[in-house]
N, C-alpha and C. Protein backbone atom coordinates (compact mmCIF):
# COMPACT_ATOMS: atom_id res chain seq x y z
N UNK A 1 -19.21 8.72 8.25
CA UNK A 1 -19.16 9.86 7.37
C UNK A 1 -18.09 10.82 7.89
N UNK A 2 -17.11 10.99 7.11
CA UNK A 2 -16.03 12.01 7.35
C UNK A 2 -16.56 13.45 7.16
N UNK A 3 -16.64 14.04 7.88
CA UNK A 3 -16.24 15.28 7.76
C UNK A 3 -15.24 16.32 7.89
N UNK A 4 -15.04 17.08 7.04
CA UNK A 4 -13.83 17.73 6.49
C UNK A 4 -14.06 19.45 6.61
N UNK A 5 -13.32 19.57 7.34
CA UNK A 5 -13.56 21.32 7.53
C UNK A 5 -12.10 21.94 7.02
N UNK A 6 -12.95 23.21 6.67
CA UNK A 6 -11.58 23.44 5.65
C UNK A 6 -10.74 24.68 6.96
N UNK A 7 -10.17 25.38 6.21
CA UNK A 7 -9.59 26.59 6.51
C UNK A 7 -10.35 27.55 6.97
N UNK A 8 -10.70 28.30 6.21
CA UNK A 8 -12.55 29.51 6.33
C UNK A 8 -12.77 29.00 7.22
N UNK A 9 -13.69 27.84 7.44
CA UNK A 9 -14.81 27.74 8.51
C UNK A 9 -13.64 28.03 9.66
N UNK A 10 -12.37 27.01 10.41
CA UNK A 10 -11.35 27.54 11.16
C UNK A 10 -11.32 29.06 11.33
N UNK A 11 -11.03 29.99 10.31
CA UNK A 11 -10.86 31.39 10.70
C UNK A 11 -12.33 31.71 10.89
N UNK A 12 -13.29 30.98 10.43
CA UNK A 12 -14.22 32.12 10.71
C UNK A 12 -14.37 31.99 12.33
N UNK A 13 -14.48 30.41 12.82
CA UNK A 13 -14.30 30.33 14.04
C UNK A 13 -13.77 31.20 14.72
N UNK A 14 -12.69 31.46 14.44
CA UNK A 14 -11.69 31.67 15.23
C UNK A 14 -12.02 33.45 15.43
N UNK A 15 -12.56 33.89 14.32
CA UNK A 15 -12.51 35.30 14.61
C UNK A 15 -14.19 35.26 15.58
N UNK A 16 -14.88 34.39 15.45
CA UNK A 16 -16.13 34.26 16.13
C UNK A 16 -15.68 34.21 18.18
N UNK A 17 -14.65 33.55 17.99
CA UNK A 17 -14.17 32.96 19.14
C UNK A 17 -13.26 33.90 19.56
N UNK A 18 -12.94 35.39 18.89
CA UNK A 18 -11.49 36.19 18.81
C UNK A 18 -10.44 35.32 19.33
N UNK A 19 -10.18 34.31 18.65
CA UNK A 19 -8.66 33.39 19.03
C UNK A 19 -7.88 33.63 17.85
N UNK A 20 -6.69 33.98 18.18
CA UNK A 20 -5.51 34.36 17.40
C UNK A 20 -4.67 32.68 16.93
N UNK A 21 -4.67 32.04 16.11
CA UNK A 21 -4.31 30.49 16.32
C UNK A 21 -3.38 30.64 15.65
N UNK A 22 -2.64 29.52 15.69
CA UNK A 22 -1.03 29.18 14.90
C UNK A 22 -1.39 28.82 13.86
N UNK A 23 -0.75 27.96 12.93
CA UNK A 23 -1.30 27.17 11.96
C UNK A 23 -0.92 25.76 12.63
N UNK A 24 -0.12 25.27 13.37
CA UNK A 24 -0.62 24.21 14.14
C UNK A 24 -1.34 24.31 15.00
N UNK A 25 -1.88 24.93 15.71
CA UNK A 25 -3.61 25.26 15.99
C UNK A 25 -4.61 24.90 15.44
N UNK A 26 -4.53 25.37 14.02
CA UNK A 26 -5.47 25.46 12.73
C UNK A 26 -5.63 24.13 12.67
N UNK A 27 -4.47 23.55 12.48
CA UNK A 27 -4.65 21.80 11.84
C UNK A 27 -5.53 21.32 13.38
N UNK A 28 -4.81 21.41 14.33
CA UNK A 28 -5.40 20.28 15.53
C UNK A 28 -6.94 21.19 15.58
N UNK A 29 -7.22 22.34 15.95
CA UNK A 29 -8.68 22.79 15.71
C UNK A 29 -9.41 22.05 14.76
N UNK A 30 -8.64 21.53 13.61
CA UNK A 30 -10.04 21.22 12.19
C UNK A 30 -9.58 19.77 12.92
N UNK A 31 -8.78 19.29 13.11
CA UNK A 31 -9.07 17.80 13.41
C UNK A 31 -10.30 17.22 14.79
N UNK A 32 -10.27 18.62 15.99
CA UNK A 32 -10.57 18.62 16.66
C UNK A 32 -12.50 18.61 16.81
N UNK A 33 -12.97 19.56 15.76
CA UNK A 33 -14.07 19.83 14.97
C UNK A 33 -14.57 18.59 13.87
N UNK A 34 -13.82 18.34 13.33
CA UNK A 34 -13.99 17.03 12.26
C UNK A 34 -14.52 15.84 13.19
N UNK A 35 -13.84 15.41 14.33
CA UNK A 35 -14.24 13.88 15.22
C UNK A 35 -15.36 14.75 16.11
N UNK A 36 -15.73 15.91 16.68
CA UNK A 36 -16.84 16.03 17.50
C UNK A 36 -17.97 16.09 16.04
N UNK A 37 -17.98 16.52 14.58
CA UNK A 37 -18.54 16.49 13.62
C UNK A 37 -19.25 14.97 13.50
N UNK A 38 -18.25 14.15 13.61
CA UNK A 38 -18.30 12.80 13.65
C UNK A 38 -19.10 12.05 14.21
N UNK A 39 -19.22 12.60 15.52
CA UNK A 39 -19.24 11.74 16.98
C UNK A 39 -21.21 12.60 17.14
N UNK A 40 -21.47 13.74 16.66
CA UNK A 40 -22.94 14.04 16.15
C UNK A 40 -23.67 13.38 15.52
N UNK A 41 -22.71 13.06 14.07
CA UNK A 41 -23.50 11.96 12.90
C UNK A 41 -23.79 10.80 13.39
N UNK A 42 -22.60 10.14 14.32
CA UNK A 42 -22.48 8.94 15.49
C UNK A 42 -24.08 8.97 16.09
N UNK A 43 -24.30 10.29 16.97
CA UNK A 43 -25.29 9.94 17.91
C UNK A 43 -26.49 10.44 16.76
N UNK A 44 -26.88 10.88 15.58
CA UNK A 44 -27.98 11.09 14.87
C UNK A 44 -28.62 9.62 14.43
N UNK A 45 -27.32 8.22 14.63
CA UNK A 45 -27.75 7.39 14.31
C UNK A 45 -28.92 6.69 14.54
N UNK A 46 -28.93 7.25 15.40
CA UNK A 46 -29.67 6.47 17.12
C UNK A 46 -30.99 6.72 16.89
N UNK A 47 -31.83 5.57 17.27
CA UNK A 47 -32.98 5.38 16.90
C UNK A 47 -33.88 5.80 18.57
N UNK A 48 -34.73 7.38 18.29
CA UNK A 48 -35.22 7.36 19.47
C UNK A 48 -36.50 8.17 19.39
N UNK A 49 -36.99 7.04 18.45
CA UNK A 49 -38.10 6.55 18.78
C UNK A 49 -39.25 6.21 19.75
N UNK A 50 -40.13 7.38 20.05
CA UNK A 50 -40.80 7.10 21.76
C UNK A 50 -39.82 7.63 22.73
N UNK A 51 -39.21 8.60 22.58
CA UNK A 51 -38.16 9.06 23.72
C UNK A 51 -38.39 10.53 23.61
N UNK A 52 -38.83 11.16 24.48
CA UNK A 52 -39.89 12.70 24.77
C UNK A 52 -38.39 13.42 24.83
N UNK A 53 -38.63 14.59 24.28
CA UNK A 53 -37.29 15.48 24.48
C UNK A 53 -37.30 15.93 25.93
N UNK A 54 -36.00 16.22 26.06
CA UNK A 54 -35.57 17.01 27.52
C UNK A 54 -34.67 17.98 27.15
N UNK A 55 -34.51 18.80 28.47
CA UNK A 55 -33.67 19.99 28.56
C UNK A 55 -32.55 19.72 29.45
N UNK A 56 -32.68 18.58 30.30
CA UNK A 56 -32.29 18.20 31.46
C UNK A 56 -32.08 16.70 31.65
N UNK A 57 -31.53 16.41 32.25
CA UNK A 57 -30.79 15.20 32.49
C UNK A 57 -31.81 14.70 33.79
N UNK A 58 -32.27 15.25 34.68
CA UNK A 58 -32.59 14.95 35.78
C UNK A 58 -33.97 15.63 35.88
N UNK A 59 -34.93 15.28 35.99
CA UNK A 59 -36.48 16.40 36.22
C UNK A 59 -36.32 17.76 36.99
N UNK A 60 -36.57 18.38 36.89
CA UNK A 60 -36.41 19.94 37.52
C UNK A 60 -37.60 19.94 38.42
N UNK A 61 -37.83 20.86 38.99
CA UNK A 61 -39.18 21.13 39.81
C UNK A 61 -38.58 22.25 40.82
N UNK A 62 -39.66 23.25 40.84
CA UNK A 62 -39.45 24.26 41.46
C UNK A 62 -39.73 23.71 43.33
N UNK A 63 -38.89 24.29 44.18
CA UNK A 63 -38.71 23.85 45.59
C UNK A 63 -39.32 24.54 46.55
N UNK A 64 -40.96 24.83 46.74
CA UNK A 64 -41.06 25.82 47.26
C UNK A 64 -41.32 25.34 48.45
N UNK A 65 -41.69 26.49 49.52
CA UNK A 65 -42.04 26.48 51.05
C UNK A 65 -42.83 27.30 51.30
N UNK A 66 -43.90 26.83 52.42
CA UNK A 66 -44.62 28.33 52.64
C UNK A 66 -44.11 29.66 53.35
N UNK A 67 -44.53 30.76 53.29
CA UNK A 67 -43.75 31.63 53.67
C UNK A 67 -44.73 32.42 54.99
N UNK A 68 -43.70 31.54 55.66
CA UNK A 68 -44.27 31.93 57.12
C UNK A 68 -43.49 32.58 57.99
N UNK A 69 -43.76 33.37 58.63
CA UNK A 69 -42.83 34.29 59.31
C UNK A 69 -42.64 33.44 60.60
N UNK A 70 -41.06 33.28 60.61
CA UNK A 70 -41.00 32.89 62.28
C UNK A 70 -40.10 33.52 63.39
N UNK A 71 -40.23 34.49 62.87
CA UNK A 71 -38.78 35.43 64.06
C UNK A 71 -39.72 36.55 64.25
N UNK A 72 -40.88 36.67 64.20
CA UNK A 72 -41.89 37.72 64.54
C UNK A 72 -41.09 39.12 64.49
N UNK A 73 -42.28 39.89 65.19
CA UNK A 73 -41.62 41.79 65.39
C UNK A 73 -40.67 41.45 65.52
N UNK A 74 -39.46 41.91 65.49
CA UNK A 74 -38.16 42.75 66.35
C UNK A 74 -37.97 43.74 66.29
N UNK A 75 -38.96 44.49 65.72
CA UNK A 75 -38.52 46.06 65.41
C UNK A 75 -37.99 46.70 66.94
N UNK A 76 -38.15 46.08 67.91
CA UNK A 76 -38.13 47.20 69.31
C UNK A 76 -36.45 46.68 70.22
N UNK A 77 -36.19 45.39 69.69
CA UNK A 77 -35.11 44.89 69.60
C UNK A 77 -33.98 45.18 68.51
N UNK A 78 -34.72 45.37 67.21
CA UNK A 78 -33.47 46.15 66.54
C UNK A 78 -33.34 47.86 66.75
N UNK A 79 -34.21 48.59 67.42
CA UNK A 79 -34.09 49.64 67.93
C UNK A 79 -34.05 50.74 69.01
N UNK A 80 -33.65 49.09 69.92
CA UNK A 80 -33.13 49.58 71.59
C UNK A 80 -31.89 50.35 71.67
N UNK A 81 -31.13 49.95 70.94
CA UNK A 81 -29.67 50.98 71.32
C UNK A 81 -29.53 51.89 69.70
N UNK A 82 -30.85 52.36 68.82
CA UNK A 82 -30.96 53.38 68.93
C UNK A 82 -31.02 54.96 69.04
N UNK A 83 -29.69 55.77 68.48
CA UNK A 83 -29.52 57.16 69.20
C UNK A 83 -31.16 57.75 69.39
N UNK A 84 -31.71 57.57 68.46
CA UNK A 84 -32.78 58.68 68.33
C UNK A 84 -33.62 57.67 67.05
N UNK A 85 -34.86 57.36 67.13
CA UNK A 85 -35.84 56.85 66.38
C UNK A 85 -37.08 57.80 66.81
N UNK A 86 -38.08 57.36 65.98
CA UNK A 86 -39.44 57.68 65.42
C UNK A 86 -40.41 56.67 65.65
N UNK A 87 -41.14 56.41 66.32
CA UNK A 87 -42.19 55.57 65.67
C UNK A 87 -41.75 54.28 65.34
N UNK A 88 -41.17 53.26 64.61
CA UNK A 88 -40.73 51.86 64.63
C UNK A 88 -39.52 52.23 63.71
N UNK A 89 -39.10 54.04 63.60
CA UNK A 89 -37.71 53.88 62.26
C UNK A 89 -36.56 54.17 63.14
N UNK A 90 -35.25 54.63 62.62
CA UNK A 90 -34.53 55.04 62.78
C UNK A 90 -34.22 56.15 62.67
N UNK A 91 -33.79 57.71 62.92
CA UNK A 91 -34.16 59.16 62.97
C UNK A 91 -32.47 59.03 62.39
N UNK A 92 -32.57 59.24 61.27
CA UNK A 92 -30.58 59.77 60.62
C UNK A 92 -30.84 61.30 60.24
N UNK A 93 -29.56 61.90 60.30
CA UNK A 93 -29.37 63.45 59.96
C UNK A 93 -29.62 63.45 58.49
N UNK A 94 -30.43 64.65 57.96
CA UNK A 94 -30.55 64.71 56.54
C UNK A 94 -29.43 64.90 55.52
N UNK A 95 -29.31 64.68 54.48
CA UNK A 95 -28.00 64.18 53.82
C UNK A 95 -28.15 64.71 52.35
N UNK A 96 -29.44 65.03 51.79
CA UNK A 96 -29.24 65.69 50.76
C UNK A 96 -30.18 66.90 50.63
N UNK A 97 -29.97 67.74 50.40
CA UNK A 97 -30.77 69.09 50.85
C UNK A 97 -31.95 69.14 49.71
């Protein structure tokens, strides 16, 4: 089944796409659109039958891990050198009044 795209559908594309095209643009665009048009009807042929839809090519699955802490405290190691802390923070000069 040929399909035939005219002009319009091209500009409408094209303003969809904001592409400024030649008119040899225009032609290779509708020729370009016409065989992927084609090559759809091609694969609608296809008998698939018993074949579960996908989203994906490959199964997905989320990768998780447990979330276990393994570098423990350091709070006293990230606040040995320090100028001036509080309690487990850092003591900075106030900055907005």
């Amino acid at each position: 089944m040929a399909n035939v795209i005219d002009d319009a559908t091209i500009d409408y594309v094209g303003i969809l796409a904001k592409l400024e095209l030649s008119d040899e643009e225009k032609e290779q665009a509708k020729k370009d659109m016409a065989s992927m048009l084609d090559y759809i009807d091609q694969l609608n042929e296809l008998d698939t039958t018993g074949v579960e839809p996908m989203s994906h090519v490959f199964p997905i699955e989320n990768v998780m891990r447990e979330d276990v802490v393994t570098n423990g405290d350091e709070s006293e190691k990230t606040l040995f050198n320090a100028p001036e802390r509080k309690d487990k923070t850092f003591v900075v000069p106030k900055t907005v009044e």
